[in-house]
Structures are given as C-alpha cells and as structure tokens.
N, C-alpha and C. Protein backbone atom coordinates (compact mmCIF):
# COMPACT_ATOMS: atom_id res chain seq x y z
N UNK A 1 -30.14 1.69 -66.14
CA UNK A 1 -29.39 0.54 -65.69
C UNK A 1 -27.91 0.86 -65.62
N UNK A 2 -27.60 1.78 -66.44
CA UNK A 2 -26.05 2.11 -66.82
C UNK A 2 -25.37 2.76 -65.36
N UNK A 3 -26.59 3.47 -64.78
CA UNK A 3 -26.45 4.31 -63.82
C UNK A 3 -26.31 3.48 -62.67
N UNK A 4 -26.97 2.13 -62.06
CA UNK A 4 -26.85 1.61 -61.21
C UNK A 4 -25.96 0.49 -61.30
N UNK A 5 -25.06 0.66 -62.41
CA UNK A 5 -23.73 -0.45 -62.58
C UNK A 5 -22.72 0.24 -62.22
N UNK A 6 -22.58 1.69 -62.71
CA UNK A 6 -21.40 2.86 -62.34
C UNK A 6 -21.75 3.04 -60.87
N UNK A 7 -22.49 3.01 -60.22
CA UNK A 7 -22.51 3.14 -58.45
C UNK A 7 -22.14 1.76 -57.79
N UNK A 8 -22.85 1.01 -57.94
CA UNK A 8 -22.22 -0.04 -57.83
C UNK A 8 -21.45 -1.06 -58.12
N UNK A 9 -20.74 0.08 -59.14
CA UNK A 9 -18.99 -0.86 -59.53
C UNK A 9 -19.39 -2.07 -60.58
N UNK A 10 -20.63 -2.39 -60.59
CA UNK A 10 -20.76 -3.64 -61.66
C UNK A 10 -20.41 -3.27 -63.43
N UNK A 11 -21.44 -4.40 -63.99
CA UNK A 11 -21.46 -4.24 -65.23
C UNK A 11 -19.96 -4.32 -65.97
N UNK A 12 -19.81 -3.98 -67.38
CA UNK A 12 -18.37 -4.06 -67.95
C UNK A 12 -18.06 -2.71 -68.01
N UNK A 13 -18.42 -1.52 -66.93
CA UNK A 13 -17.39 -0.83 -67.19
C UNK A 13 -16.59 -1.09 -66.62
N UNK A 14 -14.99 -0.35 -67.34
CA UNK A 14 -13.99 -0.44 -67.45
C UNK A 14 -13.10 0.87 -65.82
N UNK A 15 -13.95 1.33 -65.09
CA UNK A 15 -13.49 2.08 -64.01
C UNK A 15 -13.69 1.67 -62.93
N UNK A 16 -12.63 1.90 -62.11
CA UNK A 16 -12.99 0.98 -60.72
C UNK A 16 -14.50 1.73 -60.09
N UNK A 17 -14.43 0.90 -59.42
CA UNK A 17 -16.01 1.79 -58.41
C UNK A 17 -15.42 2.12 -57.32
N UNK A 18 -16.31 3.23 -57.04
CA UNK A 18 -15.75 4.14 -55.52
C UNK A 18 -16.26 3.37 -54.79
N UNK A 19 -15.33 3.34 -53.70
CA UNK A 19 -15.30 2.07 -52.44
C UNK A 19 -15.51 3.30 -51.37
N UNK A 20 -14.74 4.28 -52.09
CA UNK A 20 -14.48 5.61 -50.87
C UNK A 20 -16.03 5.94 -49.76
N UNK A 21 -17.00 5.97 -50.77
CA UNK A 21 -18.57 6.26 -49.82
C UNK A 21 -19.23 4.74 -49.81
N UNK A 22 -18.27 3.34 -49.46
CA UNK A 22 -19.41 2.60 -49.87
C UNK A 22 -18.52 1.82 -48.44
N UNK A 23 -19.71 1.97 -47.34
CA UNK A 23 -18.84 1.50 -46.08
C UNK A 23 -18.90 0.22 -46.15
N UNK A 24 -19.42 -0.77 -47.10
CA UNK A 24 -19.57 -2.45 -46.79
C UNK A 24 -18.09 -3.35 -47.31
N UNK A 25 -17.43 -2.28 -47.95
CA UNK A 25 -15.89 -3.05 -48.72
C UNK A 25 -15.54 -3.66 -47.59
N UNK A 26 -14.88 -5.25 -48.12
CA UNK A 26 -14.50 -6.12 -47.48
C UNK A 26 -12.85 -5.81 -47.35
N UNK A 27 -11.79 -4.53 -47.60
CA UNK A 27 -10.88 -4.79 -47.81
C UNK A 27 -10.19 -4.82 -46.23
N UNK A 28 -8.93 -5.32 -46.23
CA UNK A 28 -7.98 -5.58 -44.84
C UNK A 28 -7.94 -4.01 -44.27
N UNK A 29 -7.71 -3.80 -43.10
CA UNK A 29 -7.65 -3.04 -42.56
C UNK A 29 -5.99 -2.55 -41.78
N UNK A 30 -5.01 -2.09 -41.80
CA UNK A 30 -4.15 -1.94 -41.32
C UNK A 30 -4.07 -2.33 -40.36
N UNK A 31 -3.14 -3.30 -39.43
CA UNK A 31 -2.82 -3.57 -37.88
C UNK A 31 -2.14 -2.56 -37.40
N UNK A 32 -3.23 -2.68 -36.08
CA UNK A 32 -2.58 -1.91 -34.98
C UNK A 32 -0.99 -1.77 -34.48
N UNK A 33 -0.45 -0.64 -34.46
CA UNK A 33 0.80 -1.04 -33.99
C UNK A 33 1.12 -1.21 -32.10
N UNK A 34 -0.44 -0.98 -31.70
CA UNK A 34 -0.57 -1.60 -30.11
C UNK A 34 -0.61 -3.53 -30.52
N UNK A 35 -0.82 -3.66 -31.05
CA UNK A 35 -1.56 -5.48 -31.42
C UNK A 35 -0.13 -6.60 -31.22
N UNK A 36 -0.45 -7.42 -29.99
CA UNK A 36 0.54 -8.06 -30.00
C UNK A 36 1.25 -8.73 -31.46
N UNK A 37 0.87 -8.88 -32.51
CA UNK A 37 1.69 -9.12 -33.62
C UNK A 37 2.48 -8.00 -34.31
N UNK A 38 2.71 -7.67 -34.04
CA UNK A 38 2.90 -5.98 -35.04
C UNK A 38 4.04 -4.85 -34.29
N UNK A 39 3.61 -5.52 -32.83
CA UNK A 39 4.72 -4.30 -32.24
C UNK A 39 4.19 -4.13 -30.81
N UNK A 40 4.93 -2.65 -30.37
CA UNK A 40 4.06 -2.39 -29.38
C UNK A 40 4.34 -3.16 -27.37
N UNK A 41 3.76 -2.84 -26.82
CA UNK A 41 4.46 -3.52 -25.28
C UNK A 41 3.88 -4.58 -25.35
N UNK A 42 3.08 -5.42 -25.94
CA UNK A 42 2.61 -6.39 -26.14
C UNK A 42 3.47 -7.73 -26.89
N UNK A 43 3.96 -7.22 -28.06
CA UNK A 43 4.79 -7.80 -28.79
C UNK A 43 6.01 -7.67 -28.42
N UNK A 44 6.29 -6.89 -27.83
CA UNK A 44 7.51 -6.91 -27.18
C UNK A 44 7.77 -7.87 -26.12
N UNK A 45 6.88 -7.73 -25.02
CA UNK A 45 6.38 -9.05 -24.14
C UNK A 45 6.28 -10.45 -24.81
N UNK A 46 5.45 -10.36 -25.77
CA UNK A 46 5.53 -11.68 -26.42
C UNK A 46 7.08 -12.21 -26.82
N UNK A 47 7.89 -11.24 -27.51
CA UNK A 47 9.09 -11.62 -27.91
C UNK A 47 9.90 -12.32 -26.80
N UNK A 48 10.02 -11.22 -25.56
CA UNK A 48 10.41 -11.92 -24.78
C UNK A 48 10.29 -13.48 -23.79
N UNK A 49 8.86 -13.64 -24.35
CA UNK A 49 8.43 -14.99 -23.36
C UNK A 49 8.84 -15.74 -24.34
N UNK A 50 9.40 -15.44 -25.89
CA UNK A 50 9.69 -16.72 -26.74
C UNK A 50 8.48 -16.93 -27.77
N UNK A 51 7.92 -15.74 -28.06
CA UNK A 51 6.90 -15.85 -29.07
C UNK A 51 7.94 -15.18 -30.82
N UNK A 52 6.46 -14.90 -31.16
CA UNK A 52 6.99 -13.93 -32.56
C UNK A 52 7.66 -14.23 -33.96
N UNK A 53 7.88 -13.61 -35.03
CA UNK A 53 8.89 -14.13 -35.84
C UNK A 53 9.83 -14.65 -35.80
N UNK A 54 10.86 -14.13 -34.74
CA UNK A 54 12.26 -14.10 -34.86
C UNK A 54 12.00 -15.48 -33.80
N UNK A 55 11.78 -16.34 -33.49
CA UNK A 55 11.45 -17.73 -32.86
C UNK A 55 11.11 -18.69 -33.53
N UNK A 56 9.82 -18.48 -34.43
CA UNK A 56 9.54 -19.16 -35.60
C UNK A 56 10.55 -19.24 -36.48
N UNK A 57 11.76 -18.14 -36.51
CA UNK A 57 12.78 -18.84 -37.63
C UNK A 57 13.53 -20.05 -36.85
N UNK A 58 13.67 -19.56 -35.29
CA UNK A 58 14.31 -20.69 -34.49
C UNK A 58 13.26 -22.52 -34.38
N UNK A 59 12.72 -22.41 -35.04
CA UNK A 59 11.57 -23.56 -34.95
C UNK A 59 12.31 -24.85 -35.57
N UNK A 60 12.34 -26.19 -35.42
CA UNK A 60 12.67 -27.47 -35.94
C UNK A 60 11.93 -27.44 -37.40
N UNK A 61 12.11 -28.43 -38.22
CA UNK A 61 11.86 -28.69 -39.14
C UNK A 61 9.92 -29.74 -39.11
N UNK A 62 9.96 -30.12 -37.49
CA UNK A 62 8.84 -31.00 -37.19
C UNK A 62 8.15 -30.03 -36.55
N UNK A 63 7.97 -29.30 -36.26
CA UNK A 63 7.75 -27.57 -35.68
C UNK A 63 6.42 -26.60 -36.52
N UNK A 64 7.79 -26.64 -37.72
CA UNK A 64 7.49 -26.07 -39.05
C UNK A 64 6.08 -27.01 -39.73
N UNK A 65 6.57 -28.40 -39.48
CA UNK A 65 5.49 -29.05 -40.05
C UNK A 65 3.83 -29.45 -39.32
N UNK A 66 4.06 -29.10 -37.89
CA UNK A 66 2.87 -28.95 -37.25
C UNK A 66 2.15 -27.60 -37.64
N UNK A 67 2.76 -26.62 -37.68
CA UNK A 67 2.63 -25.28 -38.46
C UNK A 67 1.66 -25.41 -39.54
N UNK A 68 2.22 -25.61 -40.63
CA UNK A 68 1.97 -26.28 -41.65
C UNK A 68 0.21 -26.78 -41.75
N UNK A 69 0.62 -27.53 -41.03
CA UNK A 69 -0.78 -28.80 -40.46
C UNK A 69 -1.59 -28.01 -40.50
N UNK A 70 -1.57 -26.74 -39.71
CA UNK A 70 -2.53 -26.47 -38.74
C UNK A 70 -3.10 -24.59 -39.66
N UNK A 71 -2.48 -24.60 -40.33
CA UNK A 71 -2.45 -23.66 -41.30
C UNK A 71 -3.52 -23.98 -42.42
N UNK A 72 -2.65 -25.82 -42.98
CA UNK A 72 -3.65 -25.40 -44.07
C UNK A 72 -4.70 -26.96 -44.15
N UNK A 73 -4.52 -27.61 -43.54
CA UNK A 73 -5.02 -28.36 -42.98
C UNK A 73 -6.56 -28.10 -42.08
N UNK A 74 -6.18 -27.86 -41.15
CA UNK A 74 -7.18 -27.11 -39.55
C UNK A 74 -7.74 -25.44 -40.06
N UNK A 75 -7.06 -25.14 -40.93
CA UNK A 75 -7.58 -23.58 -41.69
C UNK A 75 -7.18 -23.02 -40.59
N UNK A 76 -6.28 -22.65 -39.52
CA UNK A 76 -6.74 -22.03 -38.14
C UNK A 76 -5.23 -20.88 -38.55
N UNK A 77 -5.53 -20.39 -39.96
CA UNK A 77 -4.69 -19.01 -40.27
C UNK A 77 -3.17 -19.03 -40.25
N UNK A 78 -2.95 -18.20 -41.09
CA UNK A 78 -1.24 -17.81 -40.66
C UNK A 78 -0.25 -18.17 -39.72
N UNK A 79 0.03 -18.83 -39.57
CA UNK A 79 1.08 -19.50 -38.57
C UNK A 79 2.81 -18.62 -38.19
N UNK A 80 2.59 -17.81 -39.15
CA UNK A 80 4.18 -17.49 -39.19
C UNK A 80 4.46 -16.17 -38.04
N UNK A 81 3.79 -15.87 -37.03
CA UNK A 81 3.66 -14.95 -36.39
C UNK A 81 3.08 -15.18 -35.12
N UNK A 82 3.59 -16.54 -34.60
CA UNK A 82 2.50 -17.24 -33.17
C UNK A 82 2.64 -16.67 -32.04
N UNK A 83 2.17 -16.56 -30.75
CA UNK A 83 2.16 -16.00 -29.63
C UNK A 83 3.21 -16.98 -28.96
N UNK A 84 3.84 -16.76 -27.83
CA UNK A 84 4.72 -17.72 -27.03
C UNK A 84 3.80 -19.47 -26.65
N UNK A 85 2.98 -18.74 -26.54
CA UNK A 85 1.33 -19.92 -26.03
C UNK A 85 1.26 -20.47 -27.57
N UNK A 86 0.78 -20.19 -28.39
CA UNK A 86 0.74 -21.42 -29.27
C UNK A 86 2.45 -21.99 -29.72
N UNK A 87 3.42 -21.38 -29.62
CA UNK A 87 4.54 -21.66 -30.11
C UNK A 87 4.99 -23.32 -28.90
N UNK A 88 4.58 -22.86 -27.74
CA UNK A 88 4.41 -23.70 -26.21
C UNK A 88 3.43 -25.04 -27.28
N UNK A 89 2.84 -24.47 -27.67
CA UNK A 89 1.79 -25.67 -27.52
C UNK A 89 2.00 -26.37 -29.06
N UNK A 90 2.86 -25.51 -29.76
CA UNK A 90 3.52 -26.67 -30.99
C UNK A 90 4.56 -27.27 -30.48
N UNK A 91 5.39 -27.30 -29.89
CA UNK A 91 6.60 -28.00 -29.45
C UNK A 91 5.93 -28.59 -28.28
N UNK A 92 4.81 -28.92 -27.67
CA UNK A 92 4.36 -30.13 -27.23
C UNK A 92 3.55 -31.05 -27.93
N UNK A 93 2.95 -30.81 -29.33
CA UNK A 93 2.63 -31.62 -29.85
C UNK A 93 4.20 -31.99 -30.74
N UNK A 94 4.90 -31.81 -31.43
CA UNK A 94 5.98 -32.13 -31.91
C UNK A 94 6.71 -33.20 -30.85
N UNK A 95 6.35 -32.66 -29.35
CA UNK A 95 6.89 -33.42 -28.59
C UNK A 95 6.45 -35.06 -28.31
N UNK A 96 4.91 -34.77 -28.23
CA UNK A 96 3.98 -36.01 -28.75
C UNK A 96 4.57 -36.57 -29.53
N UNK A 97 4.60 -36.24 -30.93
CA UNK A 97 5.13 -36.90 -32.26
C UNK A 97 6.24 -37.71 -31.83
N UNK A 98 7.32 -37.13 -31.53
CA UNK A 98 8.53 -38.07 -31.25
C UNK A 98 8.85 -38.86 -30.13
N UNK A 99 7.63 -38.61 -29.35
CA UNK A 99 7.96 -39.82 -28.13
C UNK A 99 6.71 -40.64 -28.78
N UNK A 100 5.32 -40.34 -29.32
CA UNK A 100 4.89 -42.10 -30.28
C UNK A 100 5.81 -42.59 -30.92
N UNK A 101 6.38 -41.89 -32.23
CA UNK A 101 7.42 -42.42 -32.70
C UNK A 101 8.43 -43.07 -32.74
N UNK A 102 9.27 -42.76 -31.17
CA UNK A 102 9.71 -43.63 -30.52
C UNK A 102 9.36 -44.87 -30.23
N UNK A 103 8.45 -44.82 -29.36
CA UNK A 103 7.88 -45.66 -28.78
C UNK A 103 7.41 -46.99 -29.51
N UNK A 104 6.82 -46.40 -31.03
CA UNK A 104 6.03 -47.68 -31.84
C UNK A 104 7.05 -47.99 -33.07
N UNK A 105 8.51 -46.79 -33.45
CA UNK A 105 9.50 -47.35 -34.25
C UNK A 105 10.86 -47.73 -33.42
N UNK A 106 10.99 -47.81 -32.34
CA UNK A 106 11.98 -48.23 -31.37
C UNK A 106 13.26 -47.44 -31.66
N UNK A 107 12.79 -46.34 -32.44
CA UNK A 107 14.27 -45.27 -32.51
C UNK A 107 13.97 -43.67 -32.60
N UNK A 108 14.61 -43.46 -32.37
CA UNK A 108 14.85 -41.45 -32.09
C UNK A 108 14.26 -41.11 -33.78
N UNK A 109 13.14 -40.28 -33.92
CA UNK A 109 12.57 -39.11 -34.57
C UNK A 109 13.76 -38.70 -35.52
N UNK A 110 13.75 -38.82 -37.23
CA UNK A 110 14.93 -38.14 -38.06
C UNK A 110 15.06 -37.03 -37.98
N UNK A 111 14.38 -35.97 -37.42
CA UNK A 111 14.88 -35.24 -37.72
C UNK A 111 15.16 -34.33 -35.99
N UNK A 112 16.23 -33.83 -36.04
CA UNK A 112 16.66 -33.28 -34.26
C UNK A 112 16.07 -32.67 -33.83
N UNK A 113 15.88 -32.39 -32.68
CA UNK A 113 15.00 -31.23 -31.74
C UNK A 113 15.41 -30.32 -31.78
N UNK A 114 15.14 -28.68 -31.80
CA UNK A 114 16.25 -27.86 -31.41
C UNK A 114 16.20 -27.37 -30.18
C-alpha cells in the first residue's frame, strides 16, 4: 500500500509526488506569447482598437463595477485583461445603467463618464 501512495502522491507522506511522468496534472500552463492577451500581433491589434490593460486602467468607476459583476457574479473569469469587444460591450451596458437611471431618478448618474 506504501508503494501505491508514493506513486500516487497520496497518503501522509511527507514528499511531493512526481507530476513529472504523470500527464493528468491539472496545473496552468504558460500563455502563449502569440495569444491576444499576452502580446504578440494580436495584442498589439487589440491595444490599438482600445482593448487590453492599459484601457482597463482608463475604465470609469461604473465600468469597473460592471467588471466586477460579471467576474464574480456571472463567474465569466478575469476581467482585468478584456478584448476591445467586451471592453465595447461594458461601456454599453454602463451606458444602459445611466440612461435608466436617468430616466427613473430624473438626474445624471454620480459618478462621471470618462
């Protein structure tokens, strides 16, 4: 039994188990540096249409909070790294937000657009 706890990493020993010959490990895999998040003519493209990190820091505070939403809320992952297309499609729901808001509190959204 001792023998099939040391191969398969179980039991209380105290040594990690080799993952090295055991192709089913669930661990992350390095991103591509072709992969539109990461780099690459892709991400570069993206940057330019208005995607990426450096946009998401440019994001509103109601922006941030659709983000948010949709992160941990909707589970629909990491938000901090969006394509131009979902970044498009948070600042039209944000946009939603403040024209109901308008509309049913008869005044401008607290916090500004950017």
């Amino acid at each position: 039994m001792d023998f099939l706890n040391k191969v398969t990493g179980g039991g209380s020993s105290n040594q990690p188990a080799d993952h090295a010959n055991n192709p089913t490990t669930n661990e992350p895999k390095p991103a591509d540096e072709s992969s539109s998040s990461s780099g690459g003519l892709m991400g570069k493209l993206n940057s330019l249409a208005g995607g990426g990190k450096e946009s998401e820091k440019k994001e509103d505070p109601l922006d941030k909070g659709v983000d948010l939403f949709q992160q941990h809320v909707l589970g629909q992952g990491d938000q901090s790294n969006e394509s131009a297309i979902e970044q498009a499609k948070d600042e039209q729901i944000s946009d939603f937000i403040r024209d109901q808001y308008k509309k049913n509190a008869g005044k401008d959204f607290p916090v500004a657009d950017k």
